[in-house]
Protein backbone atom coordinates (compact mmCIF):
# COMPACT_ATOMS: atom_id res chain seq x y z
CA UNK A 1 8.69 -22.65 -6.37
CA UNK A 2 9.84 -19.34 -7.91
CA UNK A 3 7.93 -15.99 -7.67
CA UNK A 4 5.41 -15.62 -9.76
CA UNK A 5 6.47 -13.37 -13.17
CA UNK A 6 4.98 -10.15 -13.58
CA UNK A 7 2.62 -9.40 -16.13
CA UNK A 8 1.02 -5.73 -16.12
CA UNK A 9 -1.74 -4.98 -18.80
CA UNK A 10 -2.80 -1.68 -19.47
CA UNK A 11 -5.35 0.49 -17.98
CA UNK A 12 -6.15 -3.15 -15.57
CA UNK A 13 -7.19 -2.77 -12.37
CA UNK A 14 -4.87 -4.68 -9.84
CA UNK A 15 -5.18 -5.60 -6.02
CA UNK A 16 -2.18 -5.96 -4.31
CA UNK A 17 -1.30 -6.74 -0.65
CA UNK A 18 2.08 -6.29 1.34
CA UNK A 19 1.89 -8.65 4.81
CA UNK A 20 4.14 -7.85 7.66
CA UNK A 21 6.98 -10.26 8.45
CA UNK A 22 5.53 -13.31 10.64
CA UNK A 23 2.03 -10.94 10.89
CA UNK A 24 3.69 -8.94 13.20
CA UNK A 25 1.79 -5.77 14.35
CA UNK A 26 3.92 -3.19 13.05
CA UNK A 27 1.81 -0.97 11.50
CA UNK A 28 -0.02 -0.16 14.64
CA UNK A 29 -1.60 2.69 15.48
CA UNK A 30 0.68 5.55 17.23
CA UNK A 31 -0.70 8.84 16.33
CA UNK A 32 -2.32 11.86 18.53
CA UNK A 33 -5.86 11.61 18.37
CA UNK A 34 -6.33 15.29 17.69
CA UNK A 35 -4.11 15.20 15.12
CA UNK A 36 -3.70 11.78 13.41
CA UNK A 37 -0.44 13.17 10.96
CA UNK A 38 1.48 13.96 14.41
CA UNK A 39 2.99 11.09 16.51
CA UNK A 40 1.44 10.55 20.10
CA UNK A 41 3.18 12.97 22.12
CA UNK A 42 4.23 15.22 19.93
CA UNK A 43 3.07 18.56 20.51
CA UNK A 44 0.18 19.89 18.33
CA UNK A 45 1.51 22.96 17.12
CA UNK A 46 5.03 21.11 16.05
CA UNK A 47 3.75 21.54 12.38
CA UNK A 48 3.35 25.67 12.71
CA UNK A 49 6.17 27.23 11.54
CA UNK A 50 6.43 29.95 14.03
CA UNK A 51 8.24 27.86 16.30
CA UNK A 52 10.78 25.37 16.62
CA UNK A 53 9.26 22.59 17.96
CA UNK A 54 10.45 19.19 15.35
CA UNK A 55 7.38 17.60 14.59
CA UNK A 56 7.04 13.56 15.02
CA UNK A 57 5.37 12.06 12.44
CA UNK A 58 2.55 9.44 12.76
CA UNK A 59 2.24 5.55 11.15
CA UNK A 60 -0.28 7.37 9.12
CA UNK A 61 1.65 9.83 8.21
CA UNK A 62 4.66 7.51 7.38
CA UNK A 63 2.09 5.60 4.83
CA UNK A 64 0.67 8.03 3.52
CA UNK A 65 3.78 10.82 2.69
CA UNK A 66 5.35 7.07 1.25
CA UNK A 67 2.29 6.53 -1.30
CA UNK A 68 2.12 10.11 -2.37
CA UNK A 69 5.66 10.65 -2.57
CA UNK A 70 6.13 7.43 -4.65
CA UNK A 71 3.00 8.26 -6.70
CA UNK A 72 4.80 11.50 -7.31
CA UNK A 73 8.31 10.04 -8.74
CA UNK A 74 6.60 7.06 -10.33
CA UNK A 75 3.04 8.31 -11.48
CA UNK A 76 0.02 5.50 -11.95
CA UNK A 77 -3.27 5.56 -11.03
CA UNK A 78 -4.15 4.94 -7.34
CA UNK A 79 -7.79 3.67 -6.55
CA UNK A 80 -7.32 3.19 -2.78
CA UNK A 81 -4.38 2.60 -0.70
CA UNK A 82 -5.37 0.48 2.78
CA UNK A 83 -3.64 -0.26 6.32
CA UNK A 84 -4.35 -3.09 8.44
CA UNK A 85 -2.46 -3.95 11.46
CA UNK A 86 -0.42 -5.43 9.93
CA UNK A 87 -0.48 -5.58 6.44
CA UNK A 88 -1.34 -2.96 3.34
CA UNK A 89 -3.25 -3.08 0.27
CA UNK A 90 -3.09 -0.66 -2.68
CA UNK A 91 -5.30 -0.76 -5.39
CA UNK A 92 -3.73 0.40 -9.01
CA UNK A 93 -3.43 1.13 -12.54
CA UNK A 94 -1.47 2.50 -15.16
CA UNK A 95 -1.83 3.12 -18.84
CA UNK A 96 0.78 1.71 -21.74
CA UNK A 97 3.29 4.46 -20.70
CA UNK A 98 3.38 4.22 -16.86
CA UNK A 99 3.87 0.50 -16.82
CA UNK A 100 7.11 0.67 -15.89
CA UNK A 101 6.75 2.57 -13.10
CA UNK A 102 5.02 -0.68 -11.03
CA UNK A 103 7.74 -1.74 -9.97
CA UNK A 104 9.53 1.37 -8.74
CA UNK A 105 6.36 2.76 -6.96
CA UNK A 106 5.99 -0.05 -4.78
CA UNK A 107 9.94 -0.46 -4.03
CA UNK A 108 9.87 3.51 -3.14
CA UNK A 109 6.87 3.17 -0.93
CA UNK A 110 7.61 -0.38 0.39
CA UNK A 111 11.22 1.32 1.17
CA UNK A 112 10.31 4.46 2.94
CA UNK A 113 7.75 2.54 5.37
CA UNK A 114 10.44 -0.47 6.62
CA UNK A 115 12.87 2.66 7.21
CA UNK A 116 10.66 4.88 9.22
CA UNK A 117 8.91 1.81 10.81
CA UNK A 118 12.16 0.72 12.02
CA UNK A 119 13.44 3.91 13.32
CA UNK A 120 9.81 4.21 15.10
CA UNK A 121 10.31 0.72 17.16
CA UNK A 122 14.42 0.89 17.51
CA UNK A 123 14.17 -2.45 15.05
CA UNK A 124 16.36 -4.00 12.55
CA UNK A 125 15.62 -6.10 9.61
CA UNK A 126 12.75 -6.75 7.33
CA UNK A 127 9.57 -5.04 8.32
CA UNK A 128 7.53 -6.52 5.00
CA UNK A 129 7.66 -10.99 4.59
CA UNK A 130 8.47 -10.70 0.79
CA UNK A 131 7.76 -8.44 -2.59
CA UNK A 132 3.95 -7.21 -3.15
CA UNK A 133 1.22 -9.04 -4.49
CA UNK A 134 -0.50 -7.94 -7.15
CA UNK A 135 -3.66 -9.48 -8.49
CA UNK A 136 -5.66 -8.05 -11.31
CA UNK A 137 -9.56 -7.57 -11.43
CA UNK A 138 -10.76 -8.57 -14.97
CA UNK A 139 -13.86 -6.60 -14.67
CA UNK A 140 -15.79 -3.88 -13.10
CA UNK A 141 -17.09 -5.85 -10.41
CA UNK A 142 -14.07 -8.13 -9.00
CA UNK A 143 -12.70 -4.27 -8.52
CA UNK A 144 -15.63 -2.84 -6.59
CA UNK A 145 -15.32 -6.00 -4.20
CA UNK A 146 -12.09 -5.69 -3.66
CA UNK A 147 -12.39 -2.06 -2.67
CA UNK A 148 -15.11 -2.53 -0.90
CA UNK A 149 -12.89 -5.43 1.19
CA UNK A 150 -10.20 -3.39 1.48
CA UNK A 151 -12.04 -0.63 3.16
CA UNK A 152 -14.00 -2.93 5.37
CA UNK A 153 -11.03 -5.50 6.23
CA UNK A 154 -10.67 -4.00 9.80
CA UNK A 155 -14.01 -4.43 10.57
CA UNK A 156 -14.23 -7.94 9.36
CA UNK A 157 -11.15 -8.60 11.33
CA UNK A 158 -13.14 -7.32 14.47
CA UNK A 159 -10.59 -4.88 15.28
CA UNK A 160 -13.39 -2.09 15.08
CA UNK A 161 -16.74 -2.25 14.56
CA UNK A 162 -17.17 0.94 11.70
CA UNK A 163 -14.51 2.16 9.16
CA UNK A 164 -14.75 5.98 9.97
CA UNK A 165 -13.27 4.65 13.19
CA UNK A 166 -10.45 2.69 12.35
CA UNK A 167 -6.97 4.27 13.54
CA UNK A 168 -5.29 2.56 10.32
CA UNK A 169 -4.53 4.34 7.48
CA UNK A 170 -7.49 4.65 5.14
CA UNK A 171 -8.56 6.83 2.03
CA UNK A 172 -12.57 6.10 3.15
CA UNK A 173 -13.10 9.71 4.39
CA UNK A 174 -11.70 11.01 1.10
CA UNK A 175 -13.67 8.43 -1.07
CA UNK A 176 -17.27 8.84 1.09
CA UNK A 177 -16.73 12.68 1.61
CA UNK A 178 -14.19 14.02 -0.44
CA UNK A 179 -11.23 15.76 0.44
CA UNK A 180 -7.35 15.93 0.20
CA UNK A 181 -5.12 13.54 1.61
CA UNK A 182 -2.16 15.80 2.53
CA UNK A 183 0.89 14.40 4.27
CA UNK A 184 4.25 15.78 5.59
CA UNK A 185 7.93 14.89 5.55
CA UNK A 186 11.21 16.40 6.48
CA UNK A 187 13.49 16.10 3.89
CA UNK A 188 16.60 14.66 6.09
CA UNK A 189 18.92 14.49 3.12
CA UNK A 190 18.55 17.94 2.19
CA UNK A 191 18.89 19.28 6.41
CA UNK A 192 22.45 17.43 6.72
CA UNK A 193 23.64 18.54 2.90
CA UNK A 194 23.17 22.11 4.23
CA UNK A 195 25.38 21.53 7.42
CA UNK A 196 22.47 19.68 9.39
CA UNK A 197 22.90 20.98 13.48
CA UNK A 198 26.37 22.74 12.38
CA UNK A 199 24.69 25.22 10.88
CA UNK A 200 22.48 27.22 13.58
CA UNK A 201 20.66 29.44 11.29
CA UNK A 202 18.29 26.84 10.14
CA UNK A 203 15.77 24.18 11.61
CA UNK A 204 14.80 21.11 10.76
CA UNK A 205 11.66 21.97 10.24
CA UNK A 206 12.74 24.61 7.15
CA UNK A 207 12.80 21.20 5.22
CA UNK A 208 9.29 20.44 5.39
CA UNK A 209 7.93 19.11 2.33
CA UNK A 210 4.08 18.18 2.10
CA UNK A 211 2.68 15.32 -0.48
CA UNK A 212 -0.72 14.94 -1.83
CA UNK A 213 -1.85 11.83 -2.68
CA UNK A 214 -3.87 11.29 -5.86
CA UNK A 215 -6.99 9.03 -5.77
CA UNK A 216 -8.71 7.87 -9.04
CA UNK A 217 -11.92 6.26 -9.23
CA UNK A 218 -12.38 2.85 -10.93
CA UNK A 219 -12.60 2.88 -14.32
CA UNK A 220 -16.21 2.58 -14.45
CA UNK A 221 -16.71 4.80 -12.37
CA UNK A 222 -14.54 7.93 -13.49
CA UNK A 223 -17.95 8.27 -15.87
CA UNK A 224 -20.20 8.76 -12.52
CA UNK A 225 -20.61 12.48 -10.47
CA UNK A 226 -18.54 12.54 -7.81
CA UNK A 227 -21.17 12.78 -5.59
CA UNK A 228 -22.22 9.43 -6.83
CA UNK A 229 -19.69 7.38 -6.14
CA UNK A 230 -19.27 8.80 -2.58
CA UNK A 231 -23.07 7.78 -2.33
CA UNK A 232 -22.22 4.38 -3.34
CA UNK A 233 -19.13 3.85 -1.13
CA UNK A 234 -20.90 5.05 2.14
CA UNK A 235 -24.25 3.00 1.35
CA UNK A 236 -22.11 0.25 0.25
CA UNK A 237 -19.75 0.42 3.64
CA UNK A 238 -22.81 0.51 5.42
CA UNK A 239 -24.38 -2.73 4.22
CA UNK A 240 -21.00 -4.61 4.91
CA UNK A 241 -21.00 -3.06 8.83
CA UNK A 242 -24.31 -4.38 8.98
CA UNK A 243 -23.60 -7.67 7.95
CA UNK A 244 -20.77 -7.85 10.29
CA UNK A 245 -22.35 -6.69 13.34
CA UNK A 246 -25.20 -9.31 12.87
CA UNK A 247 -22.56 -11.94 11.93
CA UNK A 248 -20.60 -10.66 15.09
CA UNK A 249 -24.22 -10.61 17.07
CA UNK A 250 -24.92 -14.33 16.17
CA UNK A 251 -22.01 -15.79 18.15
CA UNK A 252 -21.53 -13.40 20.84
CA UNK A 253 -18.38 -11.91 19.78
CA UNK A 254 -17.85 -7.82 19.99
CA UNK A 255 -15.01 -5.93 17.69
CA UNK A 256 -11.90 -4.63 19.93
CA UNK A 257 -12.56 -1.08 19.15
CA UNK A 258 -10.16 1.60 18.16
CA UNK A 259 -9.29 2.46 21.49
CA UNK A 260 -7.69 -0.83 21.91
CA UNK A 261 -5.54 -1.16 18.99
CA UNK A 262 -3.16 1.64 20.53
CA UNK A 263 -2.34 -0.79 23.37
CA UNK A 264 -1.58 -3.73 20.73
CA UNK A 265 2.83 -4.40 20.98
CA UNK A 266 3.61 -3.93 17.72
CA UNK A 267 6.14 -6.84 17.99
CA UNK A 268 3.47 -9.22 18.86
CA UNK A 269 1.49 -11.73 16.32
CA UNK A 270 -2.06 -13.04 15.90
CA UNK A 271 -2.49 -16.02 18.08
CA UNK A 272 -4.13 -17.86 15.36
CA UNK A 273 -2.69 -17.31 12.17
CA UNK A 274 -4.91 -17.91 9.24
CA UNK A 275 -3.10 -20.24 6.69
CA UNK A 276 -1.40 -18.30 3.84
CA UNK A 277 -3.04 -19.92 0.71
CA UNK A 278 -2.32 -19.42 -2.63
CA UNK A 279 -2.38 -16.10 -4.22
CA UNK A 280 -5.30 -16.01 -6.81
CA UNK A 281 -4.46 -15.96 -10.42
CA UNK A 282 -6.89 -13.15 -11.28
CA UNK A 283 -10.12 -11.81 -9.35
CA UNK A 284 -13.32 -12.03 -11.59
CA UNK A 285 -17.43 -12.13 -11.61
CA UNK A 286 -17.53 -15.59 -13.61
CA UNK A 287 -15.76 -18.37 -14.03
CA UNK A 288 -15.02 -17.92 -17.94
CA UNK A 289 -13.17 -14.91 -17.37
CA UNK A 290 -10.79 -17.01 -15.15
CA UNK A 291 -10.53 -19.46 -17.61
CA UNK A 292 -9.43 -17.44 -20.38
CA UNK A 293 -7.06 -15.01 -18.70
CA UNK A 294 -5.37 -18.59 -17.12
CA UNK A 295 -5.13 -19.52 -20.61
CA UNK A 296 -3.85 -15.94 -21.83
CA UNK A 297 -1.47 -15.69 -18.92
CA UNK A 298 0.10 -19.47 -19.68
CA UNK A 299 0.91 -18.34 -22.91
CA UNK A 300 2.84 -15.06 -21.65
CA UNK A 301 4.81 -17.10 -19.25
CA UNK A 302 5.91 -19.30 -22.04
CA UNK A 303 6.93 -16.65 -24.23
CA UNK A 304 8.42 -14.78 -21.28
CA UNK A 305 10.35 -18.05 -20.23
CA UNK A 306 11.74 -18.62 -23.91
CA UNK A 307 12.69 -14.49 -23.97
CA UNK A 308 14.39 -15.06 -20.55
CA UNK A 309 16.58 -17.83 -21.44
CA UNK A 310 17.48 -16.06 -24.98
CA UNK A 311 18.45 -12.73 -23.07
CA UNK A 312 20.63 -14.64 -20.40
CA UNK A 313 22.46 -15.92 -23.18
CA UNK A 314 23.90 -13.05 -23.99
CA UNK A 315 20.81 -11.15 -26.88
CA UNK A 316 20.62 -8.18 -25.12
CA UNK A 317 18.11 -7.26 -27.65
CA UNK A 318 15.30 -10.01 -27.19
CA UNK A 319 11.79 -8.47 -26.73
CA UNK A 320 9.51 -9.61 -24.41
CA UNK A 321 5.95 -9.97 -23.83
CA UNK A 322 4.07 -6.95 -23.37
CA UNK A 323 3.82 -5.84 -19.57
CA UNK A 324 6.78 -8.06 -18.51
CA UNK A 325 9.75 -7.23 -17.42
CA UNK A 326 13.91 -8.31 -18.08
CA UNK A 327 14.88 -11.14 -15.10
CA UNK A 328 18.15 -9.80 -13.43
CA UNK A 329 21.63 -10.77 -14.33
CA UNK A 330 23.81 -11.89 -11.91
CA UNK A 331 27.57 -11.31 -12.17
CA UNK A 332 30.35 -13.67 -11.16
CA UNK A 333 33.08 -13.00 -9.45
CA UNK A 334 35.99 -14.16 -10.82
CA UNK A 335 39.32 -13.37 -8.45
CA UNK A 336 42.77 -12.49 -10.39
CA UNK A 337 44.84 -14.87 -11.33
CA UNK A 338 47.91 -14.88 -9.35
């Protein structure tokens, strides 16, 4: 069965997730607990610039600088961007003009992590299973819940037992308390252009660039205070770690804590993977909301289909549906004729 097509509405809320290959724990935790944007072992003042000590930088670091810088070459909104052990979810939307830039956000974050991931565990190959997935929330409350899941996912995993203490990568803090999430990159390219080690008047560390990443609230809620909505996400946080700990208490079973997740191998896999089912059409409060975007979407993908064929044909002009995008075309090649 193919992938799925891509169909992007404006100013829609989407839920997407990107899984490790085979669930493999390679986003596990492996920064300094003092200092979660520095690697474990790296020394804590390696970010002042008065010496020149090259800073390390952490798997939070390495997901976070990839978000921002992404969200900074390809803008859309970003409601919440979420680490597991091993997978991510990102929460998005964009208005008629950013559209476009779907596609190129995630491949520039999605990117950036497999490289530094890879240089982090001395790996090769594919650190993500396959593209994104990105499922849109039809209203106001299919988006709350899957915020609300997001944040909490580690805790209903059991791999800690409150979300202010997950090592993963999360945008809680800023979203219950507020606050900038700053991260921090050397710019590699730019070191060797200028004559890299050959050149002894310089450091690495002179190419320090730092990101920001931009949160938006849901649309709903951009018309709240802020202090609102960070009232709502901490009470609503809470409520889920309550469940969860009496869920938890019911069977005798404890979370692994945070403490634990730094002694995880990050080349090692759940011992009982949960089946992979279907990705969801569309998350939504009531079943006649499904129903008509299933409908709605059936007709894009026929129109989409019939522009598809038309432009591998050779009209380079078709149009296409609204929020879709042009499949590739592949070229042949033909060898000379001898």
């Amino acid at each position: 069965m193919g992938r799925r097509i891509r169909v992007y509405e404006p100013n829609r809320v989407y839920s997407a997730v990107i899984r490790c290959v085979d669930r493999q724990f390679l986003l596990r935790p492996d920064h300094d607990r003092k200092n979660p944007l520095l690697a474990a072992g790296c020394p804590p003042l390696a970010l002042d610039d008065s010496n020149d000590l090259t800073p390390r930088p952490s798997v939070i670091d390495v997901i976070g600088v990839a978000a921002a810088r992404a969200q900074q070459l390809y803008p859309i909104e970003i409601h919440w961007v979420e680490a597991n052990i091993n997978h991510l979810t990102v929460g998005f939307s964009a208005d008629a003009d950013h559209l476009a830039n779907i596609p190129e956000f995630f491949r520039t974050m999605n990117s950036y992590v497999a490289v530094k991931i890879n240089v982090k565990l001395v790996r090769d190959g594919h650190v993500f299973s396959g593209p994104y997935r990105a499922t849109p929330c039809l209203d106001e409350m299919s988006a709350e819940q899957q915020l609300l899941y997001c944040l909490t996912n580690p805790v209903k995993d059991g791999l800690v037992e409150t979300v202010a203490e997950s090592p993963f990568f999360t945008c809680f803090r800023a979203l219950a308390r507020g606050g900038a999430l700053r991260f921090w990159r050397i710019n590699w390219k730019a070191y060797d252009l200028a004559g890299a080690a050959r050149k002894k008047s310089h450091r690495p560390k002179d190419y320090l660039e730092w990101y920001e990443l931009e949160l938006s609230p849901l649309p709903e809620q951009a018309k709240w205070p802020e202090h609102r909505r960070q009232t709502w996400i901490r009470a609503q946080v809470r409520d889920i770690e309550q469940a969860v700990r009496d869920e938890f208490r019911a069977v005798g079973r404890r979370a692994m804590g945070a403490a634990a997740q730094f002694r995880v191998d990050p080349r090692s896999r759940p011992l009982e993977p949960k089946d992979a089912g279907p990705q969801p059409l569309c998350h939504a409060s009531n079943a006649e909301d499904r129903r008509e975007y299933r409908r709605a979407w059936q007709e894009v993908v026929r129109a989409h289909r019939a522009a598809s064929i038309d432009y591998r044909l050779g009209y380079w002009e078709r149009e296409f549906p609204e929020g879709t995008f042009r499949p590739p075309i592949t070229a042949m090649y033909q060898p000379p004729r001898l």
